[in-house]
Every structure is written in structure tokens, then in C-alpha cells.
PDB file of N, CA and C in Angstrom:
ATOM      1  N   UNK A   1       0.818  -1.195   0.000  1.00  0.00           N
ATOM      2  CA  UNK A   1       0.000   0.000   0.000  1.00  0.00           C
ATOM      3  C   UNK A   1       0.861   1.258   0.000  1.00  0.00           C
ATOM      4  N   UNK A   2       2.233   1.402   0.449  1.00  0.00           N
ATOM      5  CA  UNK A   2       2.774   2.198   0.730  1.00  0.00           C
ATOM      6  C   UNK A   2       3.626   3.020  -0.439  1.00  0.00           C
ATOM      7  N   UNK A   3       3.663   1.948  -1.845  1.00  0.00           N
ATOM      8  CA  UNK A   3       3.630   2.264  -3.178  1.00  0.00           C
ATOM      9  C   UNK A   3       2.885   3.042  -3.479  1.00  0.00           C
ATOM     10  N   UNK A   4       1.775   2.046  -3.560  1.00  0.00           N
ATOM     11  CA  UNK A   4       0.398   2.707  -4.165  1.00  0.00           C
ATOM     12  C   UNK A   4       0.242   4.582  -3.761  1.00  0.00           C
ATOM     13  N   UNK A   5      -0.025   4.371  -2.260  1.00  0.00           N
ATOM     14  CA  UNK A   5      -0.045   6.064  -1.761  1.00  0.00           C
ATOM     15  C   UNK A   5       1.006   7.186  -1.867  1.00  0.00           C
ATOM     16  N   UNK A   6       2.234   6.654  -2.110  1.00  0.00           N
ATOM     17  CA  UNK A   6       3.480   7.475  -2.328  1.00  0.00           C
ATOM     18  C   UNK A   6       3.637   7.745  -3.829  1.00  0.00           C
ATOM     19  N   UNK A   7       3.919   6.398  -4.340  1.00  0.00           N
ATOM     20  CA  UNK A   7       4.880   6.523  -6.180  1.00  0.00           C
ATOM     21  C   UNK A   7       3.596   6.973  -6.798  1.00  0.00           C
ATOM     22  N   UNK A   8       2.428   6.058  -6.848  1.00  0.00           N
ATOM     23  CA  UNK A   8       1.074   6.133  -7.447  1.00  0.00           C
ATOM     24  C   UNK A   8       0.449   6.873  -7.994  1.00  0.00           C
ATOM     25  N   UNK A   9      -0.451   7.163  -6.780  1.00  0.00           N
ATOM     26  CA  UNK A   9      -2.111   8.104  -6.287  1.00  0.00           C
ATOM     27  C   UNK A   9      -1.342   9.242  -6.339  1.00  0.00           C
ATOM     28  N   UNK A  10       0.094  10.235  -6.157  1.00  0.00           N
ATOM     29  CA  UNK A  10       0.315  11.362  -6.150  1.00  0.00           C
ATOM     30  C   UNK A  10       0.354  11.401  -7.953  1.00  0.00           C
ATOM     31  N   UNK A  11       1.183  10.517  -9.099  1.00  0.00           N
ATOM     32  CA  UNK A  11       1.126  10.680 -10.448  1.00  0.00           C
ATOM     33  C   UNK A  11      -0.698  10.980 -10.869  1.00  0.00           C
ATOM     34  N   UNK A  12      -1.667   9.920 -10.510  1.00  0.00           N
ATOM     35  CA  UNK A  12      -2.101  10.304 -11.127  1.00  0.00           C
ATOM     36  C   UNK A  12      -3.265  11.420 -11.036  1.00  0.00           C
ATOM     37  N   UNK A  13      -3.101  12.545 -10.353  1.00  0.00           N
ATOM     38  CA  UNK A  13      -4.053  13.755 -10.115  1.00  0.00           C
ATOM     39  C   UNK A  13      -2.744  15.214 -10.495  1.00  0.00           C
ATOM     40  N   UNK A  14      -3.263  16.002 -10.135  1.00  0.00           N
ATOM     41  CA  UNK A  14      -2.359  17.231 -10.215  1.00  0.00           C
ATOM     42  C   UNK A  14      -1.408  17.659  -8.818  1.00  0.00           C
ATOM     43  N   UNK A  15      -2.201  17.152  -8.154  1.00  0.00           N
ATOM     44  CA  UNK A  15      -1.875  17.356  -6.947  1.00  0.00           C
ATOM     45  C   UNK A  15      -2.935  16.879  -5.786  1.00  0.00           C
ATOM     46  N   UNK A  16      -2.644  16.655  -4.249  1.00  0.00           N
ATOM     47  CA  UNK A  16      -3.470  16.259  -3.438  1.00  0.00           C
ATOM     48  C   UNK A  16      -3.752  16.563  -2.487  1.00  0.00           C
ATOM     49  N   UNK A  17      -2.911  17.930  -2.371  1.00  0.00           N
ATOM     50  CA  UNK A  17      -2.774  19.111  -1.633  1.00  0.00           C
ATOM     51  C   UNK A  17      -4.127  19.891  -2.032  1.00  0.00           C
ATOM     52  N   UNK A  18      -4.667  20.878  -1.240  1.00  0.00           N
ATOM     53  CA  UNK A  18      -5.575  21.784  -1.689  1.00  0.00           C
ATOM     54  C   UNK A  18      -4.712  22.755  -1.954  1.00  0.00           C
ATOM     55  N   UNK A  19      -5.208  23.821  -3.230  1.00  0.00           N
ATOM     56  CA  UNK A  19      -4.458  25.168  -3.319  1.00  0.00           C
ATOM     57  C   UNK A  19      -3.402  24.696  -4.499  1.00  0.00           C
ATOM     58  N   UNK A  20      -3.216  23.768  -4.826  1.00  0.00           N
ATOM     59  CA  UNK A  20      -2.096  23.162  -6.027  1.00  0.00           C
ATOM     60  C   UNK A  20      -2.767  22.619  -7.215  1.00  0.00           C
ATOM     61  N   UNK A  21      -2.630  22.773  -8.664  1.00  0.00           N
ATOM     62  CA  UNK A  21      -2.870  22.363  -9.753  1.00  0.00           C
ATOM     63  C   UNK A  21      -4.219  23.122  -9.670  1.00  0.00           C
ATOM     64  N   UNK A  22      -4.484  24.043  -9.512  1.00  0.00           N
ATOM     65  CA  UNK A  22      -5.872  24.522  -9.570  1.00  0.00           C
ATOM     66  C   UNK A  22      -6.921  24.140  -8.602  1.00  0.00           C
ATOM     67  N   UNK A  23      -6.418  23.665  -7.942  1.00  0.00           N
ATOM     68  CA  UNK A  23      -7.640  23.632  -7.107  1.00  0.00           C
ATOM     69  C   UNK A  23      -7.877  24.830  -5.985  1.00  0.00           C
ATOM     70  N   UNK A  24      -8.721  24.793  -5.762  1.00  0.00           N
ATOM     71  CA  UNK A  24      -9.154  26.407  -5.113  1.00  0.00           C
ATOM     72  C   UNK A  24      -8.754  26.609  -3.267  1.00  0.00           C
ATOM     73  N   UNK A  25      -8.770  25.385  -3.105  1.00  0.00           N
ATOM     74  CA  UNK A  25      -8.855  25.024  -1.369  1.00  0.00           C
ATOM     75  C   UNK A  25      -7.644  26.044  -0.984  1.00  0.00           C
ATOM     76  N   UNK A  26      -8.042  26.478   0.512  1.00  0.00           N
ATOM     77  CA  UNK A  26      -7.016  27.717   1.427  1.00  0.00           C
ATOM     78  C   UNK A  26      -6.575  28.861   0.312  1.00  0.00           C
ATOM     79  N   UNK A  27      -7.351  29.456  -0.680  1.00  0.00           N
ATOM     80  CA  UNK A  27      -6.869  30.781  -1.454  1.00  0.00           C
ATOM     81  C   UNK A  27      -7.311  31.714  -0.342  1.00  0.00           C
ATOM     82  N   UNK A  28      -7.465  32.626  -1.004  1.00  0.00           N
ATOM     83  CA  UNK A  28      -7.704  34.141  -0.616  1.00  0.00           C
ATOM     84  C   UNK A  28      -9.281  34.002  -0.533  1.00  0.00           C
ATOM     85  N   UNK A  29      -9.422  33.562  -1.531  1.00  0.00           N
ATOM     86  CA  UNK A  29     -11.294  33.249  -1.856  1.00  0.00           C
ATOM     87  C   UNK A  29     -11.708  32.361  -1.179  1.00  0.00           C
ATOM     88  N   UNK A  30     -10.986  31.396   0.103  1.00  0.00           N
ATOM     89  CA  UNK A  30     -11.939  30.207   0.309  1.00  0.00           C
ATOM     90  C   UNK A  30     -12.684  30.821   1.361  1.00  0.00           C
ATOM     91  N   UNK A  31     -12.088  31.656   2.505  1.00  0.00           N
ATOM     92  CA  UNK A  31     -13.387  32.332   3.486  1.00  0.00           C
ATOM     93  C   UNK A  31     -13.674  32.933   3.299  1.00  0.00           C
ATOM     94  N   UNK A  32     -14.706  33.126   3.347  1.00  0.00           N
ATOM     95  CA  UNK A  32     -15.806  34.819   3.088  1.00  0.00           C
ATOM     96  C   UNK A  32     -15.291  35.395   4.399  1.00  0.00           C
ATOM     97  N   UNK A  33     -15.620  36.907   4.279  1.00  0.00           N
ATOM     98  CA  UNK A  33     -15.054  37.693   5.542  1.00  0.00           C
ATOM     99  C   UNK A  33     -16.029  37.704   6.478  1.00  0.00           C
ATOM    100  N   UNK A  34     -17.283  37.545   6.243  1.00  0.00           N
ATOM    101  CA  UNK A  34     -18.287  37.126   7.014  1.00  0.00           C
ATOM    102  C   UNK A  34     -18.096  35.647   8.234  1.00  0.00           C
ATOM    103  N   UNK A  35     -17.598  34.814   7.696  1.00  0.00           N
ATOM    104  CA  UNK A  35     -17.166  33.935   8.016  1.00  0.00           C
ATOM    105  C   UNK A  35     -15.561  33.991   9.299  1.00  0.00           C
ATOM    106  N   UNK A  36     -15.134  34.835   9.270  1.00  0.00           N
ATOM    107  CA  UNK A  36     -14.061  35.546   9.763  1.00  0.00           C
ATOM    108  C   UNK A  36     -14.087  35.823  11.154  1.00  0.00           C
ATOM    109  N   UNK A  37     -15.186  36.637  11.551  1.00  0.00           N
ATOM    110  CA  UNK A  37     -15.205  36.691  13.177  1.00  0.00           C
ATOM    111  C   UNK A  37     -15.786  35.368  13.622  1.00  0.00           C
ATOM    112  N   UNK A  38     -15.882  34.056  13.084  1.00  0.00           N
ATOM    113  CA  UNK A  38     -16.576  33.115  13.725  1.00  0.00           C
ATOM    114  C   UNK A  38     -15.217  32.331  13.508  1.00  0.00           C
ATOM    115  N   UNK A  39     -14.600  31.779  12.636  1.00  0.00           N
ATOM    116  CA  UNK A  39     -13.322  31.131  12.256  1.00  0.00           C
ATOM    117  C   UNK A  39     -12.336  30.992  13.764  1.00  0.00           C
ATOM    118  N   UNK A  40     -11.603  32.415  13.479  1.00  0.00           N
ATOM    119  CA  UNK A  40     -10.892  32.747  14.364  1.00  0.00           C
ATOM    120  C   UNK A  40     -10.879  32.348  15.733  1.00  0.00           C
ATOM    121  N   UNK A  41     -11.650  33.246  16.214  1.00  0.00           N
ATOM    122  CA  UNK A  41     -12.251  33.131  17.696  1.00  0.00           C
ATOM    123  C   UNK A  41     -12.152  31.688  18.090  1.00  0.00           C
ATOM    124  N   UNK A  42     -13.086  30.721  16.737  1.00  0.00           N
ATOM    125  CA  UNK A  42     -13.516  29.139  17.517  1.00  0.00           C
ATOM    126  C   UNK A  42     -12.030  28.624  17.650  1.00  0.00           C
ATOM    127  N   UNK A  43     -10.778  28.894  16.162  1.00  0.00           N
ATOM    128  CA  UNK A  43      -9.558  28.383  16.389  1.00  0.00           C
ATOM    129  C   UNK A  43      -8.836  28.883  17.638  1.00  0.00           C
ATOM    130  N   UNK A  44      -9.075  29.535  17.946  1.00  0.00           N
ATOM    131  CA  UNK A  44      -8.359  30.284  19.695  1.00  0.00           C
ATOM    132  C   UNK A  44      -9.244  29.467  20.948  1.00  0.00           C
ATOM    133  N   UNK A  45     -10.513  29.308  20.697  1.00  0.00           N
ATOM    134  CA  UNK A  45     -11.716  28.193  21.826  1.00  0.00           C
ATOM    135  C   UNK A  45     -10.975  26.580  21.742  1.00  0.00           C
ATOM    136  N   UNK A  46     -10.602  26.194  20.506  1.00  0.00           N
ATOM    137  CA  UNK A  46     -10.139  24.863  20.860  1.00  0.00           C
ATOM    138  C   UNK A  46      -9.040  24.927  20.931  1.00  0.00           C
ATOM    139  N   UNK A  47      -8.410  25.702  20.688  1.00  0.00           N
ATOM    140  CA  UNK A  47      -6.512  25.977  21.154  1.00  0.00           C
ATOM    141  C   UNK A  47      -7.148  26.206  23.251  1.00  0.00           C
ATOM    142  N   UNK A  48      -7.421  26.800  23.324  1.00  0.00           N
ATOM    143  CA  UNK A  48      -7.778  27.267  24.630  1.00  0.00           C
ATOM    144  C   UNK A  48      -8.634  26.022  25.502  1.00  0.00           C
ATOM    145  N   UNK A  49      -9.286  25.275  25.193  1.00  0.00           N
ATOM    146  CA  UNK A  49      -9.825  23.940  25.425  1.00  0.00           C
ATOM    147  C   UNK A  49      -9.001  22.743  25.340  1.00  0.00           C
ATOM    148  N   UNK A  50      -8.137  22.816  24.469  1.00  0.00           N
ATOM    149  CA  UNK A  50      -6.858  21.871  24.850  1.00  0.00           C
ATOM    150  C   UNK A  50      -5.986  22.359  25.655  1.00  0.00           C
ATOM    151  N   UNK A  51      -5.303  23.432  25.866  1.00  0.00           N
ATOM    152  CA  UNK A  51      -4.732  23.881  26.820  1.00  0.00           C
ATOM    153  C   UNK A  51      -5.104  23.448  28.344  1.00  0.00           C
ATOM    154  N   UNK A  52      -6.612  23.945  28.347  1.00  0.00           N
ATOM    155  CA  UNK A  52      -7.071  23.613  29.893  1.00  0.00           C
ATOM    156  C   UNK A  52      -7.301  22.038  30.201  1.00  0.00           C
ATOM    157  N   UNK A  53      -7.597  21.037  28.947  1.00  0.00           N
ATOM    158  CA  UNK A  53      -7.649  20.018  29.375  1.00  0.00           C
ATOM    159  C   UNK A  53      -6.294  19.070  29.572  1.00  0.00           C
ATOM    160  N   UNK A  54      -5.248  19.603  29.296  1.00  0.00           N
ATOM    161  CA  UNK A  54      -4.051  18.904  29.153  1.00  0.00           C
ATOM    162  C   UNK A  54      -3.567  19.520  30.462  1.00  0.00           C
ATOM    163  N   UNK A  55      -4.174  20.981  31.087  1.00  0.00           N
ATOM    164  CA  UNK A  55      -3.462  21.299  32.739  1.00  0.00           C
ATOM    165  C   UNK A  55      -4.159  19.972  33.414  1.00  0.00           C
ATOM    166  N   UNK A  56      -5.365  19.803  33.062  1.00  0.00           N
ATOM    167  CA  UNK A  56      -6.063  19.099  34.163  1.00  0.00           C
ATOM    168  C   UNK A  56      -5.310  17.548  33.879  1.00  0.00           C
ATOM    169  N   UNK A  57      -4.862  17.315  33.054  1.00  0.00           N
ATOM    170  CA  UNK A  57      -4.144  15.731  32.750  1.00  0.00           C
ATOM    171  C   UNK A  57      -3.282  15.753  33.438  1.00  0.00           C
ATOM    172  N   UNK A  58      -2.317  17.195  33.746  1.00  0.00           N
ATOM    173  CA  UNK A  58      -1.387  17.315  34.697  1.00  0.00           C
ATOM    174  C   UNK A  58      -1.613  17.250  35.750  1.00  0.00           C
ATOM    175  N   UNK A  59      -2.305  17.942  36.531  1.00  0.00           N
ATOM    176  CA  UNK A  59      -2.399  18.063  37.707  1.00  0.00           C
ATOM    177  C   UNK A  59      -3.321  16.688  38.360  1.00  0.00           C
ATOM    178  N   UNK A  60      -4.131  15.906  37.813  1.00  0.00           N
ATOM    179  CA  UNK A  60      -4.395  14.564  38.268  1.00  0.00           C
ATOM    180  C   UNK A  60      -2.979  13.614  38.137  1.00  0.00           C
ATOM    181  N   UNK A  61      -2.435  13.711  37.246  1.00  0.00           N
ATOM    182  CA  UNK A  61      -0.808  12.860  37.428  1.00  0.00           C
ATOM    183  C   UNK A  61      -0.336  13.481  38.640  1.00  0.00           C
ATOM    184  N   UNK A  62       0.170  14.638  38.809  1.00  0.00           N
ATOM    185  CA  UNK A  62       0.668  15.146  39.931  1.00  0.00           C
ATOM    186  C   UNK A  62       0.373  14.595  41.072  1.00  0.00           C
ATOM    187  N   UNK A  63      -1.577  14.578  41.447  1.00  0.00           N
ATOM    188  CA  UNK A  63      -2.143  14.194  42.753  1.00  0.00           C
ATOM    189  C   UNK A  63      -1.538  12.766  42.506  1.00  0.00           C
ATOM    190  N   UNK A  64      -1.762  11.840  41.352  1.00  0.00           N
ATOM    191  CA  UNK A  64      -1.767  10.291  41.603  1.00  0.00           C
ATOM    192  C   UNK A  64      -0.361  10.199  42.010  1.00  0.00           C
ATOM    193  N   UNK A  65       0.633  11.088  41.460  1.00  0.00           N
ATOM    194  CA  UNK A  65       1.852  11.135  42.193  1.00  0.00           C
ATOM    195  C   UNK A  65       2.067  11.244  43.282  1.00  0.00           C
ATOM    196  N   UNK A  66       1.940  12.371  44.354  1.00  0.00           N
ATOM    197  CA  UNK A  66       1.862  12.190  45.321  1.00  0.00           C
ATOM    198  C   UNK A  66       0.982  11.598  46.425  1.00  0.00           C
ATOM    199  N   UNK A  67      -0.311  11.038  45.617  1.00  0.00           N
ATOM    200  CA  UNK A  67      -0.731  10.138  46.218  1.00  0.00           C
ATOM    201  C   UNK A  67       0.153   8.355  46.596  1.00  0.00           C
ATOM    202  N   UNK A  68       0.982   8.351  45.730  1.00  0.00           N
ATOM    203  CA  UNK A  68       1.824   7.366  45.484  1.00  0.00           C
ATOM    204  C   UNK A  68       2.809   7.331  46.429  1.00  0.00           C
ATOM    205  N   UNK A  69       3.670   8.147  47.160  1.00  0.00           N
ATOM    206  CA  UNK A  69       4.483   8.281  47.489  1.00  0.00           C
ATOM    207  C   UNK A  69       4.453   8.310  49.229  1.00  0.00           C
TER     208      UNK A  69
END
């Protein structure tokens, strides 16, 4: 399979990337600006939602740590 997806499937299209051989994906044109104050913000909510859930992964290791000891 590792043919197939590497040497292969990349020959036969233009590309498989968005934004390459014409295809339109991540231009200038793919968000509307309308679309813009909602984008953003949510990419900063789940940046900010992983952040807080990875303190809390910490700080339960921590307790099971010194619960351990």
C-alpha cells in the first residue's frame, strides 16, 4: 500500500494538496469575511480547550503522584 499512496495516487491527479494544480482550497477566496469573526475566535476556543484540558491531565498525574508516594 505504501507504493500505491506514495509513487502512485500522487502521479495520477495534479496534486493532493488543496491550493495546487488549480484547485481552489485555502486561497484568498476560500473564506468569506463574514465567516471571519466566527473562524478565528472558535480556532483560539479549541486551542484554549486543549490547553485547559491537558493542565487538568497534569495536575491529576501530579495528585496520583503524590498520592503514590
Amino acid at each position: 500500500m505504501m507504493i500505491v499512496f506514495i509513487i502512485i495516487l500522487p502521479r495520477m491527479g495534479d496534486s493532493l494538496h488543496p491550493g495546487k494544480g488549480g484547485n481552489p482550497g485555502f486561497s484568498s477566496y476560500d473564506l468569506d469575511h463574514r465567516l471571519r469573526p466566527v473562524f478565528y475566535p472558535a480556532v483560539i476556543g479549541w486551542t484554549l480547550l486543549g490547553v485547559w484540558i491537558m493542565n487538568i491531565r497534569l495536575r491529576i498525574r501530579n495528585i496520583n503522584k503524590s498520592l503514590e508516594s
